[in-house]
N, C-alpha and C. Protein backbone atom coordinates (compact mmCIF):
# COMPACT_ATOMS: atom_id res chain seq x y z
N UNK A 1 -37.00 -19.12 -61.37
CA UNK A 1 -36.83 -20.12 -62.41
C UNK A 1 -35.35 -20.20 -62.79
N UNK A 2 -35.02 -21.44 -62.85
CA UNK A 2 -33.21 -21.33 -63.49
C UNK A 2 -33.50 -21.54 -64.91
N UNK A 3 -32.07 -20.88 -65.11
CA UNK A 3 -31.70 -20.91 -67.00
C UNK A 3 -30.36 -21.04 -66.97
N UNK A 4 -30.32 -21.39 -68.34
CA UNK A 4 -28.87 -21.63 -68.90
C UNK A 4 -28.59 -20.82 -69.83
N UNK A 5 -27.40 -20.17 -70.00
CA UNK A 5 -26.70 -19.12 -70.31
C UNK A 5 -25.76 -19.71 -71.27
N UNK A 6 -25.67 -19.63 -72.66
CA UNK A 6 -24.89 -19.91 -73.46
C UNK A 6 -23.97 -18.83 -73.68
N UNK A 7 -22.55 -18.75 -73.40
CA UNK A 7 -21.72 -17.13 -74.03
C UNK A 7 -21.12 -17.70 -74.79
N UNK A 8 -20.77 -17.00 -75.96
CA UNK A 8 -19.77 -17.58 -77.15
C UNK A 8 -18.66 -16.55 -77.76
N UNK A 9 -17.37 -17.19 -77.35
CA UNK A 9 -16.40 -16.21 -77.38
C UNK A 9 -16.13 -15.52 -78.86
N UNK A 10 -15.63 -14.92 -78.88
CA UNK A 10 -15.23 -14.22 -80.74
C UNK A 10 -14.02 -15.35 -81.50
N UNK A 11 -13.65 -14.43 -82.31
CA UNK A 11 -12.93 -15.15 -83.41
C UNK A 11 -11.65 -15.62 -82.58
N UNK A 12 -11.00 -17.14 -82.96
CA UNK A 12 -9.67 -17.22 -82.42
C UNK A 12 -9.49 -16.42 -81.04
N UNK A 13 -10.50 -16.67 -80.16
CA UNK A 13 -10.13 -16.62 -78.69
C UNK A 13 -10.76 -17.51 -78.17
N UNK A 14 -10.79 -17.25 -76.67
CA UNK A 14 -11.37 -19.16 -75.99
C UNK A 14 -12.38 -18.23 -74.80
N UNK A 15 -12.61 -18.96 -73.40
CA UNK A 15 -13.78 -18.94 -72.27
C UNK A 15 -12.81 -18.21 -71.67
N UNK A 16 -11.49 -18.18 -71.87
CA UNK A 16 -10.79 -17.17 -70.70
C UNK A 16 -10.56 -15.49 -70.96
N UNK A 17 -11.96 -14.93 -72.06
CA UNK A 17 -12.15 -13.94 -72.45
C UNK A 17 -12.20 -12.72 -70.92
N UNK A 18 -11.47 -11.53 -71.13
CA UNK A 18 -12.37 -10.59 -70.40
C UNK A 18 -13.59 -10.83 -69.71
N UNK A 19 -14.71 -10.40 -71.02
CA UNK A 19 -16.11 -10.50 -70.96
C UNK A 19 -16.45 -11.23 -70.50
N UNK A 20 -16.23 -12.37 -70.74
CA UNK A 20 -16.76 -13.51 -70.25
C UNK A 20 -16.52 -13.83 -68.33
N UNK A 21 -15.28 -13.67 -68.16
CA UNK A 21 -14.73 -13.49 -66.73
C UNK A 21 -15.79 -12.23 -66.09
N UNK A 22 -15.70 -11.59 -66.60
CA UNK A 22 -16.83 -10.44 -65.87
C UNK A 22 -18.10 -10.82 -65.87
N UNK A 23 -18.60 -11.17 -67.03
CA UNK A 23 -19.94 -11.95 -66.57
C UNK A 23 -20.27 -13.12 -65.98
N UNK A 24 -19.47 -13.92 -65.70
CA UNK A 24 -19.56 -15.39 -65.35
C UNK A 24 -19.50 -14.76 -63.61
N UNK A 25 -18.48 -13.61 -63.33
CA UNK A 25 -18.44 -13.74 -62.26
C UNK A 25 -19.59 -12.99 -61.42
N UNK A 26 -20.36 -11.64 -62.16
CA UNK A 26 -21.60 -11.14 -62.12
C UNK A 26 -22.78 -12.30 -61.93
N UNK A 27 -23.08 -12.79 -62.81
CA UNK A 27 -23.83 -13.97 -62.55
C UNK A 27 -23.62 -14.53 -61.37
N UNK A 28 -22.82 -15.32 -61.00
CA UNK A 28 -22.50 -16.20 -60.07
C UNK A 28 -23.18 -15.36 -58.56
N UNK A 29 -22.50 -14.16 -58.40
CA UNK A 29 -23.45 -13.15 -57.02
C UNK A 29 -24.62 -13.24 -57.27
N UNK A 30 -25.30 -13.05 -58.44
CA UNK A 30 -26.66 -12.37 -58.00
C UNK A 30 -27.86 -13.47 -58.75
N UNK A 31 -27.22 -14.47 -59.20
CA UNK A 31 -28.70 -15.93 -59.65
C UNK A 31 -27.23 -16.72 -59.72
N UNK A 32 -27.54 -17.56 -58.23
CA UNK A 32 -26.86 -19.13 -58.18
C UNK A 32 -27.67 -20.42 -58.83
N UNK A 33 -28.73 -19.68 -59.26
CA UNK A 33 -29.79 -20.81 -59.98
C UNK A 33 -29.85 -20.74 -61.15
N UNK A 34 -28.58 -19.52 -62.14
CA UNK A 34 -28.47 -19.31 -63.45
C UNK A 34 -26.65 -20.34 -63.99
N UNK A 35 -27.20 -21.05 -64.58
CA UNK A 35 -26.07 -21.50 -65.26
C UNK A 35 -25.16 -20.95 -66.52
N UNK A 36 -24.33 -20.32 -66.01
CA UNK A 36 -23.64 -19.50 -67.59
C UNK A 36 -22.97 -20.90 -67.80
N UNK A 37 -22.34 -20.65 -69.22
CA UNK A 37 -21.98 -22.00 -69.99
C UNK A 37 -20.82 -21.33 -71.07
N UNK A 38 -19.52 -21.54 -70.31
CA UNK A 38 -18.81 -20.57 -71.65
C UNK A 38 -17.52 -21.64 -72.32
N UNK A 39 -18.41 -22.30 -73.25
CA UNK A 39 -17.59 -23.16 -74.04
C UNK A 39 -16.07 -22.74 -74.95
N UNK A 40 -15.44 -23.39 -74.74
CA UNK A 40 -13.96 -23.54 -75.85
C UNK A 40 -14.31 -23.46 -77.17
N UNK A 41 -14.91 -23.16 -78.02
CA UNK A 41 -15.40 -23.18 -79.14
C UNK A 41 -13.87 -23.56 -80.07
N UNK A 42 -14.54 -24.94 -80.78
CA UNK A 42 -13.29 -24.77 -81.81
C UNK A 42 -12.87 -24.19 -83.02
N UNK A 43 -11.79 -24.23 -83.11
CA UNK A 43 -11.47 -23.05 -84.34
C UNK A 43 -11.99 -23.74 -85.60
N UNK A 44 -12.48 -24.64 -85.88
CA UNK A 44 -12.66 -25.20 -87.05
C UNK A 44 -14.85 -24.68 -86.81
N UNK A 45 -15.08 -23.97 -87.38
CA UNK A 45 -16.52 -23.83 -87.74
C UNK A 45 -17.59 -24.68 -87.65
N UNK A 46 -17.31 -25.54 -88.59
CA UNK A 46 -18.43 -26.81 -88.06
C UNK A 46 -18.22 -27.94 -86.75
N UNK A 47 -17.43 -27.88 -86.48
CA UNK A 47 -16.87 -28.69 -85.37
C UNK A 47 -17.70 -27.56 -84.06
N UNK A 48 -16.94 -26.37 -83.97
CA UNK A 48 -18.05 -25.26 -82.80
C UNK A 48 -19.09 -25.00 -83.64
N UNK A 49 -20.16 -25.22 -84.50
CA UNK A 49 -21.49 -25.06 -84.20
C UNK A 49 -21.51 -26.95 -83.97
N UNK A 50 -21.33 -27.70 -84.03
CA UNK A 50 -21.73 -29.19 -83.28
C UNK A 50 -22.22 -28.71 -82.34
N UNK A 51 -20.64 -28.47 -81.43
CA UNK A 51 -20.19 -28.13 -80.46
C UNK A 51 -21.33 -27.62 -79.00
N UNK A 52 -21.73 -26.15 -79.83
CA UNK A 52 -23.18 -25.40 -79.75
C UNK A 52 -24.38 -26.32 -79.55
N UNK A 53 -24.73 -27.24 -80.39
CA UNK A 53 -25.94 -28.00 -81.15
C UNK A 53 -26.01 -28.94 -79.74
N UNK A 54 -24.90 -29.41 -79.38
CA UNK A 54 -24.93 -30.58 -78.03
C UNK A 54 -25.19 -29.73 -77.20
N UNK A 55 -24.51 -28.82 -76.64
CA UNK A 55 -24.85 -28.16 -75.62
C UNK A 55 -26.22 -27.83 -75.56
N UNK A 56 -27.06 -27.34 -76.20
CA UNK A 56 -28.58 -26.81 -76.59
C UNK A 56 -29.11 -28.09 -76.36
N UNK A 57 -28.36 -29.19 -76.86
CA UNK A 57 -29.69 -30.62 -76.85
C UNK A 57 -29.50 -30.69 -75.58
N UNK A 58 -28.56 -30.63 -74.49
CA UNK A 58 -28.29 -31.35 -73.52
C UNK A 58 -28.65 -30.37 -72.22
N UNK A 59 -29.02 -29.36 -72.50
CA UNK A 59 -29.80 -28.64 -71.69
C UNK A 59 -31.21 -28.55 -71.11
N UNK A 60 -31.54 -28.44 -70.28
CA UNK A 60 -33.16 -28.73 -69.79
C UNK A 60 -33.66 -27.75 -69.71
N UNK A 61 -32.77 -26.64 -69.54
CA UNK A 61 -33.57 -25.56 -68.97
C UNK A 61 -34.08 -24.37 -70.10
N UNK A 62 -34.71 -23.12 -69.36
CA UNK A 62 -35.06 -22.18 -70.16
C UNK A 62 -33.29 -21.66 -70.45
N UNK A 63 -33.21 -21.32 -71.83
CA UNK A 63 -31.86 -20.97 -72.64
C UNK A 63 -31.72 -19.44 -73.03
N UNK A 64 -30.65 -19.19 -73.08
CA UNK A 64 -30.53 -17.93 -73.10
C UNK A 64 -28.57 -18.09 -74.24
N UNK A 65 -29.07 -16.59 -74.97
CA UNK A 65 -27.86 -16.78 -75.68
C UNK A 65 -26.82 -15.06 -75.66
N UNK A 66 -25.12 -15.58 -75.74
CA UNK A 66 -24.58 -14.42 -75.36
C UNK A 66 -23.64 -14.53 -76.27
N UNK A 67 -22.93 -13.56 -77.31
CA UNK A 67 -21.93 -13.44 -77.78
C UNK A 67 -21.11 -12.71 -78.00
N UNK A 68 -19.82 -12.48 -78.25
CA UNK A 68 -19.01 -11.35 -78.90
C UNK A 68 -18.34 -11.86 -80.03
N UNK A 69 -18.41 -10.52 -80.72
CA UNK A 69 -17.84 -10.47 -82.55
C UNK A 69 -18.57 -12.03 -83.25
N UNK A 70 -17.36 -12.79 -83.12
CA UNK A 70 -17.94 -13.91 -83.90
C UNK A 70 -18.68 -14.96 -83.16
N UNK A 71 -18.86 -14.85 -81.92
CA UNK A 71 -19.70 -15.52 -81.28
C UNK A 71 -21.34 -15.01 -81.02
N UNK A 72 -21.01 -12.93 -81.19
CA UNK A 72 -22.54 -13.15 -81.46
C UNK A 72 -23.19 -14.00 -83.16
N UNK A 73 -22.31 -13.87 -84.05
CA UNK A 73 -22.94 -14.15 -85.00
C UNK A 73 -23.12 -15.67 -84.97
N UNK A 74 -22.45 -16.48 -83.82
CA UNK A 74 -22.86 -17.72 -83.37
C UNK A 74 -24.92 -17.86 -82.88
N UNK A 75 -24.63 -16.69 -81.64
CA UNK A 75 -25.75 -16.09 -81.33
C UNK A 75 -26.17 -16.08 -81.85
N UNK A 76 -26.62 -15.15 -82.68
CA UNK A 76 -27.79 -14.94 -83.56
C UNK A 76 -28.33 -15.61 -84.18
N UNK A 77 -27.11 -16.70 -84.75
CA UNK A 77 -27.78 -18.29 -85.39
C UNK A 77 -28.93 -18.73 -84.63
N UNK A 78 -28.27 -19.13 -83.51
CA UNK A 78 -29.17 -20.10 -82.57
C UNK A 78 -30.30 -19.44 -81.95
N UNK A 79 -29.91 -18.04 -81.74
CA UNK A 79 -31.24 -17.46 -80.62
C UNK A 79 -32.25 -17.42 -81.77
N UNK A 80 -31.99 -17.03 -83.32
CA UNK A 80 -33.35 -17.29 -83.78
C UNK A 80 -33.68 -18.69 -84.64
N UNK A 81 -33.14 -19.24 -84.24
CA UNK A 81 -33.81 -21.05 -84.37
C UNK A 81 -34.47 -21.12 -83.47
N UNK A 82 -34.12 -20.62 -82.07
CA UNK A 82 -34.59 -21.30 -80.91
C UNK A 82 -35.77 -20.29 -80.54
N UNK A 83 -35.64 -18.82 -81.22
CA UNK A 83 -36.42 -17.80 -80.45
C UNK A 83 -36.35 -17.76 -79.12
N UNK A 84 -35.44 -17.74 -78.87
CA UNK A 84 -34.63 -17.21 -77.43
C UNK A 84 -33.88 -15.82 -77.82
N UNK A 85 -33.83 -15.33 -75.73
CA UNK A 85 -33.13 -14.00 -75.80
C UNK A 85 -31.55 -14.49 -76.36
N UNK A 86 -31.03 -13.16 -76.66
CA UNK A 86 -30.21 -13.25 -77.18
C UNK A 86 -29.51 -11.74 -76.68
N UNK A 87 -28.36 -11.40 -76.52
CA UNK A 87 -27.37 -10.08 -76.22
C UNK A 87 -25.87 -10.40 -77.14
N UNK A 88 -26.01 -9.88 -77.73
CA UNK A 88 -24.93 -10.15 -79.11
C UNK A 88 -23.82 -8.60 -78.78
N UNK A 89 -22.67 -8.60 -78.32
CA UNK A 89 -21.69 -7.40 -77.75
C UNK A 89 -20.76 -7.48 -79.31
N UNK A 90 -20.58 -6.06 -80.08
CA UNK A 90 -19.63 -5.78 -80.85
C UNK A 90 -19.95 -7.29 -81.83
N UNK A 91 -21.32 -7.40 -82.49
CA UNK A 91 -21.22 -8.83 -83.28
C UNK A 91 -21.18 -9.01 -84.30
N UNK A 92 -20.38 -9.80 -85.16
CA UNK A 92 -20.25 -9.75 -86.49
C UNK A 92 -21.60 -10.20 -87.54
N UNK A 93 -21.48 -9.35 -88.56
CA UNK A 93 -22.78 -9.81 -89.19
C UNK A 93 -22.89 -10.04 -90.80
N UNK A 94 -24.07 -10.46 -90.83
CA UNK A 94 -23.37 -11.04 -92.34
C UNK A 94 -23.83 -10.04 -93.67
N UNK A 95 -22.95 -10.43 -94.58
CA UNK A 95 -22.18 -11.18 -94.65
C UNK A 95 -21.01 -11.88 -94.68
N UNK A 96 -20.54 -11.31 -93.20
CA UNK A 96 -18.79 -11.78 -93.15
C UNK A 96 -17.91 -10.51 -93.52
N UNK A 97 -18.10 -9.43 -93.97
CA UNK A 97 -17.40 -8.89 -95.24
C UNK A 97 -16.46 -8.38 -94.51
N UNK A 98 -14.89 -8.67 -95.01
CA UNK A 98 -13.76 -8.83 -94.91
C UNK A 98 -13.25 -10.02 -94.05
N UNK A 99 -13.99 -10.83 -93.77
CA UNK A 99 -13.93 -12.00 -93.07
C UNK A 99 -12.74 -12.97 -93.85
N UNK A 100 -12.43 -12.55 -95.30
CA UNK A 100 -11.70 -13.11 -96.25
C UNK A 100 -10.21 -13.13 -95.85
N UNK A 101 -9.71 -12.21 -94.93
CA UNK A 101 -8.18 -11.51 -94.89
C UNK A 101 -7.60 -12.71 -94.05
N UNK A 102 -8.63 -13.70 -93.73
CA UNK A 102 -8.09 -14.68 -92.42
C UNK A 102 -8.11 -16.11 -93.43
N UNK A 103 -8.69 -16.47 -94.32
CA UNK A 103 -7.84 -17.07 -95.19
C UNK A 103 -6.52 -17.54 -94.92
N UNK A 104 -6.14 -19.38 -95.18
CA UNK A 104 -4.96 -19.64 -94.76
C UNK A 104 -5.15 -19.41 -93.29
N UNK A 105 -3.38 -20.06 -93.01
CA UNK A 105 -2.94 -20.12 -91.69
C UNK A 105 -3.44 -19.00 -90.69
N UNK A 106 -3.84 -19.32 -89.37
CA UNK A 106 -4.34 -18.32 -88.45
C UNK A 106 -3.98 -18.95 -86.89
N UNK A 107 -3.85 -18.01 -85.74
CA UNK A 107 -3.36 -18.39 -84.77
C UNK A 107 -4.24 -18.17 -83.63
N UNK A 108 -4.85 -19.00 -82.75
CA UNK A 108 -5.84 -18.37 -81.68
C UNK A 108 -5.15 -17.63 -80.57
N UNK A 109 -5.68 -16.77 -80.66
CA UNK A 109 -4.89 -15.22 -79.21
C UNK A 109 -5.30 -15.90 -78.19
N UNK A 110 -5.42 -17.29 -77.63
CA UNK A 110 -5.56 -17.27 -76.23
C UNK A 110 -4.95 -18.51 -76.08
N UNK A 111 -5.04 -19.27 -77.06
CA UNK A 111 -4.53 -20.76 -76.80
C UNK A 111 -2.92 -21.22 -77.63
N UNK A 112 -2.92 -20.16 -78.69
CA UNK A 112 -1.57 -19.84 -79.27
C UNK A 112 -1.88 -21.52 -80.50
N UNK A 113 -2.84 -22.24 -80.62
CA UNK A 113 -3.19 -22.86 -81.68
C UNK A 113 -3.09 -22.27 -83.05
N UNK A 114 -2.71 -23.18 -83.62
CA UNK A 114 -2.47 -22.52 -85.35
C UNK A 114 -3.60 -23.13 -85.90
N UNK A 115 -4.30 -23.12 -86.80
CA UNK A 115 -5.20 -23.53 -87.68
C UNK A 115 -5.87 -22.66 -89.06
N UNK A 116 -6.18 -23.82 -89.78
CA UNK A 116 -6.17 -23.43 -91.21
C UNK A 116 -8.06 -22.60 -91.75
N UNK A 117 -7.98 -21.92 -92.81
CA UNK A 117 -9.14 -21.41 -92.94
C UNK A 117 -9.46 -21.46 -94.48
N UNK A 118 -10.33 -22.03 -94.85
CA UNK A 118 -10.15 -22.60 -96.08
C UNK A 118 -11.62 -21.57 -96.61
N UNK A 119 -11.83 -21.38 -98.06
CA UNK A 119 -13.04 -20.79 -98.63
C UNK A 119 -14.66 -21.39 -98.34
N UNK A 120 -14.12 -22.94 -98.74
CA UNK A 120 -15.61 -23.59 -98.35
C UNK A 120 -15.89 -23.23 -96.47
N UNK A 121 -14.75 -23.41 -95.55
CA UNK A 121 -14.76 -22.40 -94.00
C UNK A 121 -15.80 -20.99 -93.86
N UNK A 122 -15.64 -20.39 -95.08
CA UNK A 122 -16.06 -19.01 -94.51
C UNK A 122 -17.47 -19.26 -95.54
N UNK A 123 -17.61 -19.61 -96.41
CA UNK A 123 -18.98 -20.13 -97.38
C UNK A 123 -20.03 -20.70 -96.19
N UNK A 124 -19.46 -21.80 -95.42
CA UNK A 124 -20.38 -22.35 -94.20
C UNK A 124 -21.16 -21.28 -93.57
N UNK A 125 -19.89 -20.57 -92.77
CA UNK A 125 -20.28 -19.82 -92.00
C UNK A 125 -21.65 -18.75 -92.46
N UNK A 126 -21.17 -17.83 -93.74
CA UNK A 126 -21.94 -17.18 -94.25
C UNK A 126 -23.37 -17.72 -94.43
N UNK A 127 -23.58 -19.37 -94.37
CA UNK A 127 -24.54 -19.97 -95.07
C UNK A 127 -25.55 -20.05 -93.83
N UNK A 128 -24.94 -19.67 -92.68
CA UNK A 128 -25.68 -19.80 -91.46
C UNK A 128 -26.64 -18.26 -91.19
N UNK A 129 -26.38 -17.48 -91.92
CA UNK A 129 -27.07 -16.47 -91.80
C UNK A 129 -28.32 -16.23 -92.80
N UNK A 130 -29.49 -15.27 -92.58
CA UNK A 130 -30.33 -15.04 -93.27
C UNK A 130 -30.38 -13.35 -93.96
N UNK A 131 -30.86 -12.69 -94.43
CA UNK A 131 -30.82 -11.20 -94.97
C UNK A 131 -31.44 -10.51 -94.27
N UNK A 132 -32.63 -10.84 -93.40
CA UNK A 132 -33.21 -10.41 -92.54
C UNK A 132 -33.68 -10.91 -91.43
N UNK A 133 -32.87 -10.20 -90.08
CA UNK A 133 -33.30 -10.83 -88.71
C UNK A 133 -34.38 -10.95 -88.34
N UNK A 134 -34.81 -11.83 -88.07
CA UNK A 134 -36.37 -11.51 -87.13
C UNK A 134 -36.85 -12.08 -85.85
N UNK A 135 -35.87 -12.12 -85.18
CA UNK A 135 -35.93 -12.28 -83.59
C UNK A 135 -35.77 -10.92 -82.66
N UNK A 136 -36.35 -9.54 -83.14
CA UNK A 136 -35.63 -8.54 -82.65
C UNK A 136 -36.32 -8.10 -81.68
N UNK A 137 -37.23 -8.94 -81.05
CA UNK A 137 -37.96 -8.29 -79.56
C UNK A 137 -37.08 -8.91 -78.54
N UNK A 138 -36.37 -10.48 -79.20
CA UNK A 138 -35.59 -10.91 -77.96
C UNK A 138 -34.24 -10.89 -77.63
N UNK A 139 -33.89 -9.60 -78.54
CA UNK A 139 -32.49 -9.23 -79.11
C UNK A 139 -31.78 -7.70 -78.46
N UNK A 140 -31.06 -7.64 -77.77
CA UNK A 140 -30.05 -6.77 -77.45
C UNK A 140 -29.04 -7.05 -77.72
N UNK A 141 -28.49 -5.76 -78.57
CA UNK A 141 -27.22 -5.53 -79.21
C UNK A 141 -26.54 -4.15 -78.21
N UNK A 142 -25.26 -4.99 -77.88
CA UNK A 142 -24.09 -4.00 -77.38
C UNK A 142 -22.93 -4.02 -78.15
N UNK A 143 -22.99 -2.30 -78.35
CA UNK A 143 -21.90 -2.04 -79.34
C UNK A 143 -21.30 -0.55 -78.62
N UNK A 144 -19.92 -0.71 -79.32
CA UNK A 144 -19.04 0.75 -79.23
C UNK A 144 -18.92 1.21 -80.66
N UNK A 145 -19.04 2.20 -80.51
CA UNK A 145 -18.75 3.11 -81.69
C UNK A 145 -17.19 3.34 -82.01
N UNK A 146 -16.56 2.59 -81.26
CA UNK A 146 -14.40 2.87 -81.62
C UNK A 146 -14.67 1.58 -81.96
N UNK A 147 -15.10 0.54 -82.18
CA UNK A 147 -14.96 -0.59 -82.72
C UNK A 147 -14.20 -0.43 -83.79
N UNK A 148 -13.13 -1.13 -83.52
CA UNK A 148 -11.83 -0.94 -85.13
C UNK A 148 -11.85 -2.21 -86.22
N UNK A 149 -12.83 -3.08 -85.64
CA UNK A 149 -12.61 -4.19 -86.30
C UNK A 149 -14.57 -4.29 -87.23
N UNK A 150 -15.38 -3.64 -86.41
CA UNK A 150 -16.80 -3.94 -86.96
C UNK A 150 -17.06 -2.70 -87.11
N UNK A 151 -18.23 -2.37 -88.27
CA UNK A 151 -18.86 -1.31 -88.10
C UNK A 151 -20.01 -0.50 -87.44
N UNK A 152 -19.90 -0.01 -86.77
CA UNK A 152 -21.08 -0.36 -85.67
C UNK A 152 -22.57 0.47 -86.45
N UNK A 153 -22.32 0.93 -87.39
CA UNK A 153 -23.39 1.64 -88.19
C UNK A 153 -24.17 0.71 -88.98
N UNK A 154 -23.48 0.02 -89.77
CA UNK A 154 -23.72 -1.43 -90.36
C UNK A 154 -24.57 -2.37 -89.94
N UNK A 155 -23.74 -2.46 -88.31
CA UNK A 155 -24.62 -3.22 -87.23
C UNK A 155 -25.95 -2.66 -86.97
N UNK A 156 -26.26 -2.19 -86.51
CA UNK A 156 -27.62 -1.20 -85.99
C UNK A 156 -28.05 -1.18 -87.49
N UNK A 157 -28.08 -0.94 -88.56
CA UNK A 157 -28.79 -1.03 -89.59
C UNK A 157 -29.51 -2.89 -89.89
N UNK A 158 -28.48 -3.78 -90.16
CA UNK A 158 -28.68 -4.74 -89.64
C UNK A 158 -29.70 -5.50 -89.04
N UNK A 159 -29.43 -5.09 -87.33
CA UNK A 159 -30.67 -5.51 -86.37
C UNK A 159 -31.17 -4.25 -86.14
N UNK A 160 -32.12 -4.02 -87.20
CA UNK A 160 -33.05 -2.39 -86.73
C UNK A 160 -34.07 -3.90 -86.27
N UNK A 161 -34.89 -2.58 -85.26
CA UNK A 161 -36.00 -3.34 -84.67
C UNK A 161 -35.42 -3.87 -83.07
N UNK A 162 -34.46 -4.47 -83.35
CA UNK A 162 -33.81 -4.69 -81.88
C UNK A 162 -33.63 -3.57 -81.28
N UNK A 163 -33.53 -3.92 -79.78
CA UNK A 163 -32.76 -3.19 -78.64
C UNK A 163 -31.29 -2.93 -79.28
N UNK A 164 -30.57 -1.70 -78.80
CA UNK A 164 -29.61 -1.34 -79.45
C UNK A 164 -29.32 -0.51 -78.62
N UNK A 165 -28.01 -0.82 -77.88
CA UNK A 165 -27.23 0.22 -77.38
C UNK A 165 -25.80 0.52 -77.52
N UNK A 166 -25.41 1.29 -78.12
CA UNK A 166 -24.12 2.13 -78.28
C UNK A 166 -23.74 3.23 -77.46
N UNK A 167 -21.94 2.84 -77.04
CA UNK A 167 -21.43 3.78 -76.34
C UNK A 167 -20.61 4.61 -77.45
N UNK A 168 -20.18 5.38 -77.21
CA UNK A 168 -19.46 6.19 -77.82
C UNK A 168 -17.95 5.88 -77.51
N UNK A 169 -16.96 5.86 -78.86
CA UNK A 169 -15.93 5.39 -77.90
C UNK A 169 -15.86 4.01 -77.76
N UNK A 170 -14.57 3.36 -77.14
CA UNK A 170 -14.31 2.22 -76.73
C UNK A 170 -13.61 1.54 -77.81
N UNK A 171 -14.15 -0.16 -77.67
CA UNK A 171 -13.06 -0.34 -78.88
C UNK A 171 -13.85 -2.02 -79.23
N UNK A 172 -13.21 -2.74 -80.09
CA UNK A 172 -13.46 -4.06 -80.16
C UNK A 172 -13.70 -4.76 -79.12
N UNK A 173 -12.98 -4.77 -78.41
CA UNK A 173 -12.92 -5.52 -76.88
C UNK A 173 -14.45 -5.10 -75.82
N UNK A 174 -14.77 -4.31 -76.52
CA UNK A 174 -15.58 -4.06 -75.38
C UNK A 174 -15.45 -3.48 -74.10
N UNK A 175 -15.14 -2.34 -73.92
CA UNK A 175 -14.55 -1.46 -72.55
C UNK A 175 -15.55 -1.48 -71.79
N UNK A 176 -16.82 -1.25 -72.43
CA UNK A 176 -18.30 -1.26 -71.26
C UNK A 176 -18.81 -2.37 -70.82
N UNK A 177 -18.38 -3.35 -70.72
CA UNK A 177 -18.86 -4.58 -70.27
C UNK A 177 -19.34 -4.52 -68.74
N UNK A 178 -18.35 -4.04 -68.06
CA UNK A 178 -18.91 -3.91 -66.48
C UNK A 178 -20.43 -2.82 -66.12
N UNK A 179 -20.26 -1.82 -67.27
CA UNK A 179 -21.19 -1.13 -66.68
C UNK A 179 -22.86 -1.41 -67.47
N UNK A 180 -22.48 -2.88 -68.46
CA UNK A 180 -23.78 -2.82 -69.06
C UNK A 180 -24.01 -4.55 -68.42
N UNK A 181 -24.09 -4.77 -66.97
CA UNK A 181 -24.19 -5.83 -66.39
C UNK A 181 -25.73 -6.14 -65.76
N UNK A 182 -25.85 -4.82 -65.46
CA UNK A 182 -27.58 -4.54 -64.97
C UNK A 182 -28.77 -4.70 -66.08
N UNK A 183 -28.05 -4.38 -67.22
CA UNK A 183 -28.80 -4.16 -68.28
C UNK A 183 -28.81 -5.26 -69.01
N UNK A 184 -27.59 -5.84 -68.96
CA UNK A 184 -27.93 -7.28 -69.17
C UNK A 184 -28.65 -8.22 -68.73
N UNK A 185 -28.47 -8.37 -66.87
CA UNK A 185 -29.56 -9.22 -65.91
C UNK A 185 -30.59 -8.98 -66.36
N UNK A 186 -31.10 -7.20 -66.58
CA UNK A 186 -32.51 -6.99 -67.08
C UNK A 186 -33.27 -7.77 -68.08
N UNK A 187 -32.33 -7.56 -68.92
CA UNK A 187 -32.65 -8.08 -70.34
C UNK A 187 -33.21 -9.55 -70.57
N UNK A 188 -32.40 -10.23 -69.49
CA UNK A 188 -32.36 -11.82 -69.43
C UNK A 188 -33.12 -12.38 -68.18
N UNK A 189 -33.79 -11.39 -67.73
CA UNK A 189 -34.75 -11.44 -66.65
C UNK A 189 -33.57 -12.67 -65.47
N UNK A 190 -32.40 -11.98 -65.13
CA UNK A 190 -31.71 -13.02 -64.39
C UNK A 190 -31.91 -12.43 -62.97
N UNK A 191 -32.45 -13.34 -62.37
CA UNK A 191 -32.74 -12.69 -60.45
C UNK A 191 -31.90 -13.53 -59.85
C-alpha cells in the first residue's frame, strides 16, 4: 500500500534539515511507493499550519506524520485530528514554555530570513494544543536525554501512554536519527 509521509522541520529551519536528509534518503531505498513530503514551512505560524492543511487536503493517500522540536508539535496537531501515526523526534510541547525568549525579531538558521514574532504568534500556536494527548497508540516519541533546548522528562510525562524512546546523551539535533530508522519503518509499517 503507498502512503504519504508528512515531516515537519523545527523552529526557524527549512527541508534541508539533517533529519530530514537522512530520512528522505532511507525511505527512498526501501518503499519507492512511500511518498515523504518535507515542506518549507513558513516562519509566520498560521501561514505553515495553511500550509500543512493543503498538503493533507491534497493528498489521497494513507498519511502519516513526522516532526522535530517545533514541527513535532506541528505533528501532534494534525496526527490527532487525523488519528494518524505520528513519530514526533525531540518535540516541543505545550505549553510552549519559554517559547517567549523568541519574541520580536528572529532569524531562520537555514534560509538566513529575518522575521517578526509577535504575542498574539505564540497565543495561536499554544491554542493549537490540548492538556491531554490522546492519540498515544499511534504515537512514537524520539527523544535524547542531552537535549539542551527541551526537557525530555517533561516530554515523556506529557505523552505517557505513547511509545517512548530515549537515548541517553545526544543533543537537540538529534544524534540518533540514523540508528532509529528501522524503528521508524516499523512504526509506520513502511515496506
Amino acid at each position: 500500500m503507498s502512503k504519504t509521509i508528512l515531516y515537519f522541520h523545527g523552529f526557524a529551519s527549512s527541508s534541508d534539515s539533517n533529519k530530514a536528509k537522512i530520512l528522505s534518503s532511507y525511505i527512498s531505498k526501501i518503499s519507492p511507493n512511500t511518498k515523504l513530503i518535507i515542506p518549507d514551512l513558513d516562519n509566520n505560524f498560521k501561514k505553515a499550519i495553511s500550509q500543512i492543511e493543503l498538503l493533507i487536503k491534497n493528498s489521497n493517500k494513507s498519511i502519516s506524520f513526522v516532526g522535530s522540536s517545533l514541527g513535532g508539535y506541528f505533528a501532534t496537531y494534525f496526527a490527532g485530528i487525523h488519528n494518524a501515526k505520528a513519530i514526533l523526534i525531540n518535540p516541543a510541547i505545550p505549553p510552549l514554555k519559554g517559547f517567549d525568549i523568541y519574541l520580536g525579531e528572529n532569524k531562520n538558521y537555514s534560509t538566513g530570513e529575518r522575521f517578526h514574532i509577535k504575542k498574539e504568534d505564540i497565543r495561536f500556536l499554544r491554542g493549537l494544543s490540548t492538556e491531554e494527548y490522546l492519540n498515544q497508540e499511534n504515537t512514537l516519541i524520539l527523544m535524547e536525554s542531552g537535549d539542551e533546548v527541551l526537557q525530555y522528562k517533561e516530554t515523556s510525562k506529557f505523552f505517557k501512554g505513547c511509545y517512548i524512546d530515549i537515548v541517553f546523551g545526544g543533543s537537540h539535533s538529534y544524534e540518533s536519527m540514523e540508528k532509529k530508522l528501522k524503528k521508524i519503518s516499523n512504526f509506520l509499517n513502511i515496506e
